[in-house]
Protein backbone atom coordinates (compact mmCIF):
# COMPACT_ATOMS: atom_id res chain seq x y z
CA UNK A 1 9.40 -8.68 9.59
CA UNK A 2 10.76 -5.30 8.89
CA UNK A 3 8.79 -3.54 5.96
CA UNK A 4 10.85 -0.23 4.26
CA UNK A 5 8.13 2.19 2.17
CA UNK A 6 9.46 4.25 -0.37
CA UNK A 7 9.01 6.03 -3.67
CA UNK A 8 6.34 8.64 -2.38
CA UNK A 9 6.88 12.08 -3.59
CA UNK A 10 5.18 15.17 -5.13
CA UNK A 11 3.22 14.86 -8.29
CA UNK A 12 0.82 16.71 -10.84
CA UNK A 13 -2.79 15.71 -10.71
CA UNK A 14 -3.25 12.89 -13.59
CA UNK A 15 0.06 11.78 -13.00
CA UNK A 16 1.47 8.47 -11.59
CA UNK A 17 3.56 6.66 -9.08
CA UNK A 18 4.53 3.59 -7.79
CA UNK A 19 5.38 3.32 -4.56
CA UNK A 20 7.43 -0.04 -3.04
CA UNK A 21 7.64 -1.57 0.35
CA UNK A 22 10.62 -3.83 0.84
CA UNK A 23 10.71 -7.07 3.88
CA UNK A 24 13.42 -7.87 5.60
CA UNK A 25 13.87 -10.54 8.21
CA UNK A 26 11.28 -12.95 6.87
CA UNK A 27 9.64 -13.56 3.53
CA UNK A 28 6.43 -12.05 2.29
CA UNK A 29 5.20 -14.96 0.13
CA UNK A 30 3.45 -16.35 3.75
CA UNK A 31 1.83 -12.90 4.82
CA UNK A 32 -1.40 -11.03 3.15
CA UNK A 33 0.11 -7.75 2.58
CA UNK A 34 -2.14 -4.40 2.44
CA UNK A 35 -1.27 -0.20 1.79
CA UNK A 36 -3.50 1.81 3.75
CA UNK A 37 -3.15 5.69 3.99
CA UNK A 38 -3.71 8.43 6.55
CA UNK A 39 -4.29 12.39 5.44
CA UNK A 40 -4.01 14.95 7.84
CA UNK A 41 -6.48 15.15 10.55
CA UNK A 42 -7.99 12.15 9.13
CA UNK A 43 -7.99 8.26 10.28
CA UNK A 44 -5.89 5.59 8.64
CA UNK A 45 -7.91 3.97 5.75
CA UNK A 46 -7.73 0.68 3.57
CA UNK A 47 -6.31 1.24 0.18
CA UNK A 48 -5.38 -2.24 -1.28
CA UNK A 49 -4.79 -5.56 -0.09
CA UNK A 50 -3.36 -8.88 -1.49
CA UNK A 51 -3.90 -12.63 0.24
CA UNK A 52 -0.76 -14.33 0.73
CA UNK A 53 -0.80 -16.76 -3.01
CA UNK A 54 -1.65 -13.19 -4.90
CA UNK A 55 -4.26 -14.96 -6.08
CA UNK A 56 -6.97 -12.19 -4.58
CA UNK A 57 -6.83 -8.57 -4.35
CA UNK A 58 -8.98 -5.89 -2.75
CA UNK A 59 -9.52 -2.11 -3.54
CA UNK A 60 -11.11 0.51 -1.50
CA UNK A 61 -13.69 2.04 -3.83
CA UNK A 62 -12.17 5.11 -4.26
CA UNK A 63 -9.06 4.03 -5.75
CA UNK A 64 -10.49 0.98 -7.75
CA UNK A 65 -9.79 1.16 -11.31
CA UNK A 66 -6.75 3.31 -10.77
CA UNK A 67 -4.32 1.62 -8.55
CA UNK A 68 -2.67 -1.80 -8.65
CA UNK A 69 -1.22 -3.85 -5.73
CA UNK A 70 1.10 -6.25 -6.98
CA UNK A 71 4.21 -8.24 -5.15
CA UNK A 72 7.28 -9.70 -6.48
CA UNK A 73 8.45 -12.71 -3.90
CA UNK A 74 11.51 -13.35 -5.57
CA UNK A 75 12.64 -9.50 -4.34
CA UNK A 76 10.54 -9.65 -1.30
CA UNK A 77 8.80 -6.65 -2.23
CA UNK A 78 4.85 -5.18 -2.44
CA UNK A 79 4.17 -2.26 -4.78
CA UNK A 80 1.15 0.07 -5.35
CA UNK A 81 0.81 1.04 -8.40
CA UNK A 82 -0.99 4.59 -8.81
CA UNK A 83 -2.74 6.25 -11.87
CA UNK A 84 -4.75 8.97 -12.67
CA UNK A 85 -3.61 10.86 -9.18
CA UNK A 86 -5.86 12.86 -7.48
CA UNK A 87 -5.78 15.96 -4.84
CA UNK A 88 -7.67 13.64 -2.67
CA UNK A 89 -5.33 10.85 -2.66
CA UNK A 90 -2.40 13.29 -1.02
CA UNK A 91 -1.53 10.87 2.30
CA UNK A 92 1.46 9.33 4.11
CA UNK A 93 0.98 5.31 2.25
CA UNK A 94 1.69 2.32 4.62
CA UNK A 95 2.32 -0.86 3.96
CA UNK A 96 1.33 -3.61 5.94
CA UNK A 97 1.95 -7.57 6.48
CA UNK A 98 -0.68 -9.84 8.14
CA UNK A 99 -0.55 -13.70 8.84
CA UNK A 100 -4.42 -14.47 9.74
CA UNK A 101 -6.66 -13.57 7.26
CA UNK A 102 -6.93 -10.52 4.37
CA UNK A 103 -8.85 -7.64 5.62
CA UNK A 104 -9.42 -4.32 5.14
CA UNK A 105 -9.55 -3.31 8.98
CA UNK A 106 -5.33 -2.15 9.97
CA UNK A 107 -6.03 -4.12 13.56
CA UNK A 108 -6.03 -7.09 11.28
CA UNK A 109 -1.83 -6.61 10.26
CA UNK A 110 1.02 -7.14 12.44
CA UNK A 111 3.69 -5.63 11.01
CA UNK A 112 3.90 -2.28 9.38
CA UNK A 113 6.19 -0.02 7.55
CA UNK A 114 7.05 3.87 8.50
CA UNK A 115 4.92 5.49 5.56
CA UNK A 116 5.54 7.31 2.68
CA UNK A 117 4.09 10.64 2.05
CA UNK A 118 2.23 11.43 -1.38
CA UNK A 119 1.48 14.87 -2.27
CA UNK A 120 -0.93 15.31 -5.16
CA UNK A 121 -0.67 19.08 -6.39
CA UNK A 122 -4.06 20.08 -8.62
């Protein structure tokens, strides 16, 4: 699977995005599919996930009640929604594919996209 991030780009605090990651090669409806994020000098951490039937989602605290991972099989495609932007949330966003189990931990994916960066101005 080949997964191609995009839509990341400089925004106001308070203001929104939604950022897309696009599969080639092989179809997402089998894989749980996650967007982690990595800010400078920091380590990759879990943002959102999804289990492979949609059917259950998980949020990192600190985004929970403000983004939305969502998929759309028929365009092989994952997107994170994201509201109410803050300074804090300014990382390069990966998306991820995983075939065992949903998890928050990035060992747990196989296949992974090049990132998009999101810069939050305040």
């Amino acid at each position: 699977v080949q997964l191609q991030a995009s839509g990341g780009g400089l925004v106001q605090a308070g203001g929104s995005l939604r950022l897309s990651c696009a599969a080639s090669g092989r179809t997402l409806s089998t894989f749980n599919m996650g967007w982690f994020r990595q800010a400078p000098g920091k380590e990759r951490e879990f943002v959102a996930a999804m289990d492979w039937s949609g059917g259950n989602t998980y949020y990192a605290d600190s985004v929970k009640g403000r983004f939305t991972i969502s998929r759309d099989n028929a365009k092989n495609t994952m997107y994170l929604d994201m509201n109410s932007l803050k300074s804090m949330d300014t990382a390069v966003y990966y998306c991820a594919a995983g075939s065992i189990f949903l998890t928050v931990v990035p060992g747990g994916y196989d296949y992974w996209g090049q990132g998009t960066l999101v810069t939050v101005s305040s």
